[in-house]
Protein backbone atom coordinates (compact mmCIF):
# COMPACT_ATOMS: atom_id res chain seq x y z
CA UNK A 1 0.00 0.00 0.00
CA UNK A 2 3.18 2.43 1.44
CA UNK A 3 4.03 1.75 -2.56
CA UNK A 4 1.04 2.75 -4.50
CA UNK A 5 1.02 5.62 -2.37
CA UNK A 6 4.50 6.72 -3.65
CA UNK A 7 3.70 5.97 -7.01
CA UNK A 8 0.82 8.03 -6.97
CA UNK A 9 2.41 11.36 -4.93
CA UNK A 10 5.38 10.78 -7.81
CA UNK A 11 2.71 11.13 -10.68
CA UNK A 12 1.06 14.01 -9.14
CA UNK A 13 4.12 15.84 -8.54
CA UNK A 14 5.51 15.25 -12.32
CA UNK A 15 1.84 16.30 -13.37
CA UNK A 16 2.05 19.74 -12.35
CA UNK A 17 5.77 20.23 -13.08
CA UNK A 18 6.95 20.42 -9.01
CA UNK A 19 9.35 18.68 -6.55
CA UNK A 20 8.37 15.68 -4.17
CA UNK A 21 10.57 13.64 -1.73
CA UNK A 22 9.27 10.46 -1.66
CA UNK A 23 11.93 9.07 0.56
CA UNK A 24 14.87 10.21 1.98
CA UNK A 25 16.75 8.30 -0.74
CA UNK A 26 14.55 9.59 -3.84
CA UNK A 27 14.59 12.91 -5.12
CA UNK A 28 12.16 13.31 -8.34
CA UNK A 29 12.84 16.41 -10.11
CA UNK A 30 11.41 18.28 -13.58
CA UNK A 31 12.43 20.53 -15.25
CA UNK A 32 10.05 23.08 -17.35
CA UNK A 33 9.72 22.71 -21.07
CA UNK A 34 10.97 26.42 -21.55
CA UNK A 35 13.98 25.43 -19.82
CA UNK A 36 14.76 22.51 -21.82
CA UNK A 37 14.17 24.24 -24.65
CA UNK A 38 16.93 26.90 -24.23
CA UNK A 39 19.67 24.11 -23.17
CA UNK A 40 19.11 22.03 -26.12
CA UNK A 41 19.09 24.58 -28.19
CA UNK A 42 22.36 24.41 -30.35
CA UNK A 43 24.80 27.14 -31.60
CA UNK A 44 24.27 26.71 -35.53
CA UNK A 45 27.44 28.05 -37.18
CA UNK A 46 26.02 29.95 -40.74
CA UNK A 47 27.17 32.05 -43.48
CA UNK A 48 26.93 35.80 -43.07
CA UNK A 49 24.78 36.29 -46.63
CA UNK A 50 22.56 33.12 -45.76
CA UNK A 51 21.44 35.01 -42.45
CA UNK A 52 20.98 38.51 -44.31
CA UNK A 53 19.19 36.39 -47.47
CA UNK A 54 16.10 35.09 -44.33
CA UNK A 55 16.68 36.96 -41.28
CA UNK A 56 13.21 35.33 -40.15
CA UNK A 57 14.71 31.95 -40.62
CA UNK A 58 16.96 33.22 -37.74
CA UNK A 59 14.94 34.86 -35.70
CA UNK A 60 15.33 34.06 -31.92
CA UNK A 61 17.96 31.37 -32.83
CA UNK A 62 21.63 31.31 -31.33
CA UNK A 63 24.01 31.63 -34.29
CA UNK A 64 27.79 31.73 -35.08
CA UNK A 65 29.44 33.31 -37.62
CA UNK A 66 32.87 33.79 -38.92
CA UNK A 67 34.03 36.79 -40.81
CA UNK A 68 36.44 39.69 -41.36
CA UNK A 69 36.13 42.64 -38.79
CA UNK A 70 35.23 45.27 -41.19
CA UNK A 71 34.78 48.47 -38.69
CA UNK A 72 33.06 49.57 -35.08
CA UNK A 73 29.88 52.31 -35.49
CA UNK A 74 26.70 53.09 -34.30
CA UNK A 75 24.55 52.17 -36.82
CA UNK A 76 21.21 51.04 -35.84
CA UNK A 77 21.71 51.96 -32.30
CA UNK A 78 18.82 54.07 -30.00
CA UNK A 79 16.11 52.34 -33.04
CA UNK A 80 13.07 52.04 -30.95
CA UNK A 81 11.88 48.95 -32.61
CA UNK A 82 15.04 47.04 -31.85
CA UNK A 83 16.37 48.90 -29.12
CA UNK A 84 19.96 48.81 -28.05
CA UNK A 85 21.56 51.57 -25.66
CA UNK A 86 24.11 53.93 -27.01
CA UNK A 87 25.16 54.21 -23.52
CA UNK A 88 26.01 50.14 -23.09
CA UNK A 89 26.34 48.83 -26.68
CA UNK A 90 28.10 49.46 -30.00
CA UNK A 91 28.23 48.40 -33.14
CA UNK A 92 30.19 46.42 -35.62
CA UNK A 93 30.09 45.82 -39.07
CA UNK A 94 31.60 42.65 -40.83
CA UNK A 95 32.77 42.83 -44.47
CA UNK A 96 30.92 41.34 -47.23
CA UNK A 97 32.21 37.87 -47.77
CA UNK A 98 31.14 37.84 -51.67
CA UNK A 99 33.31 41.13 -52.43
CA UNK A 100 37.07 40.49 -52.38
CA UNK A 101 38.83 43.44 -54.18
CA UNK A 102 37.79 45.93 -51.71
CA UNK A 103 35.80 46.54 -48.28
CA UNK A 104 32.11 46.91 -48.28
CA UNK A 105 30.55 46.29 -45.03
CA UNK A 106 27.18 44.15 -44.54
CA UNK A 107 25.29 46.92 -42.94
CA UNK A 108 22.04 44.94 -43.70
CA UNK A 109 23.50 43.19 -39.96
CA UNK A 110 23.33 45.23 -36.83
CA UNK A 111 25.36 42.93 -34.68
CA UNK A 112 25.81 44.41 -30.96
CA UNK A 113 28.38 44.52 -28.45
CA UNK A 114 28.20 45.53 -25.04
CA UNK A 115 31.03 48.47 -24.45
CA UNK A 116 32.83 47.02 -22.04
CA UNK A 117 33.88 43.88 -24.67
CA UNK A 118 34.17 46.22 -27.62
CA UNK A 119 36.58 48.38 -25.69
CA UNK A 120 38.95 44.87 -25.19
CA UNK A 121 38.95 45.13 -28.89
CA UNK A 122 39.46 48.50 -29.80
CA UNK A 123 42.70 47.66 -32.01
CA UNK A 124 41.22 45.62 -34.27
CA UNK A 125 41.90 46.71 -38.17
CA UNK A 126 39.48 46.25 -41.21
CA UNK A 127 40.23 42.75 -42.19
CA UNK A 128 40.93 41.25 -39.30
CA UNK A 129 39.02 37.70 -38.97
CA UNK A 130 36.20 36.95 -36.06
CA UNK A 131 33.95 34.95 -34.60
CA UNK A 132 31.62 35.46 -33.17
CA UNK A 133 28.32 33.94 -31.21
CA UNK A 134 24.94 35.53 -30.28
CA UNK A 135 20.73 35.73 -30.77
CA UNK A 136 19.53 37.24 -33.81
CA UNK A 137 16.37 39.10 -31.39
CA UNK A 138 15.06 40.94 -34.58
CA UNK A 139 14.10 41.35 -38.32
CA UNK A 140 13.23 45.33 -38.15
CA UNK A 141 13.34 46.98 -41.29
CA UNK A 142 13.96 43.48 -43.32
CA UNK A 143 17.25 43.17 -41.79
CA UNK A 144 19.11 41.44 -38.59
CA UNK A 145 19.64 42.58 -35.35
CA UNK A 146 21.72 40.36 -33.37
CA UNK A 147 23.75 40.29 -29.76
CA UNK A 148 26.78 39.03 -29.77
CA UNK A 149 26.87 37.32 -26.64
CA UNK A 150 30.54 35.54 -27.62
CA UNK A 151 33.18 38.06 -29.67
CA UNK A 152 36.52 35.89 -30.67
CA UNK A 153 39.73 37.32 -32.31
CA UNK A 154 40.94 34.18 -35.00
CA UNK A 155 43.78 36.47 -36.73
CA UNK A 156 44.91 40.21 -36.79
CA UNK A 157 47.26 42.07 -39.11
CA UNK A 158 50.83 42.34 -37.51
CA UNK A 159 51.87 46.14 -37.32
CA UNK A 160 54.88 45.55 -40.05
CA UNK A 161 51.67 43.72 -42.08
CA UNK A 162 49.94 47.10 -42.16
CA UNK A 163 49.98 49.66 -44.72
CA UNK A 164 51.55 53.43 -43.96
CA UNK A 165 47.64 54.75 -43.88
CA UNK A 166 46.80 52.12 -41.63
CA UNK A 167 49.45 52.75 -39.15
């Protein structure tokens, strides 16, 4: 009887998403769907023009992307529909990876940085290669907004690499 009992507190419990300590010995524990969601979800590594071609497709997923540091700015920031601070964030631009004779940024991607990681950065060059991780949170305007939560260095011009205008 002591074991029906058990059974039937454990089902309850697991019912409506709670704790119960059916013995000292036995912990049951769940964990809410929302939270399982978010720790399954993977980081998809994409191409730069694939996420700009659908930014819906992308919308509210975690994404990586590699790519050449192009410039820092403040484009798109204070937009009230996608708002980031001017105060805690900045922007940066990545260069288009289907133009190779010159620089061109992809300003259709407003990828933001909170200050205090940009400033780590601040001697990065046009050119340089990235990575970096984040959540695209919007599509305003046809184009993405996206946090970069994770902001790697891969490779930076050495200072003798560098061109007289550059230095």
């Amino acid at each position: 009887m002591k074991n029906i009992v058990k059974v039937l507190i454990i089902t309850a419990a697991l019912t409506i998403n709670t704790t119960v300590f059916a013995s000292p010995q036995t912990t049951v524990q769940t964990i809410p769907q929302q939270v399982q969601q978010q720790v399954q979800q993977p980081c998809e590594t994409v191409n730069a023009l694939d996420v700009v071609a659908s930014p819906s497709k992308y919308l509210n997923k975690t994404i990586t992307i590699k790519g050449k540091f192009d410039k820092f700015s403040t484009l798109g920031l204070d937009y009230e529909p996608a708002m980031r601070s001017s105060e805690d964030y900045i922007t940066f631009l990545i260069q288009r990876p289907d133009i190779t004779d010159h620089n061109i940024p992809l300003s259709e991607m407003k990828i933001f940085l909170k200050r205090a990681e940009a400033e780590k950065h601040i001697d990065l060059d046009a050119g340089d290669e990235i990575e970096f991780s984040g959540k695209v949170f919007s599509n305003a305007l046809g184009d993405v907004w996206m946090d970069a939560e994770k902001f790697t260095v891969l490779t930076q011009k050495s200072k003798s690499e560098k061109t007289p205008a550059e230095k």
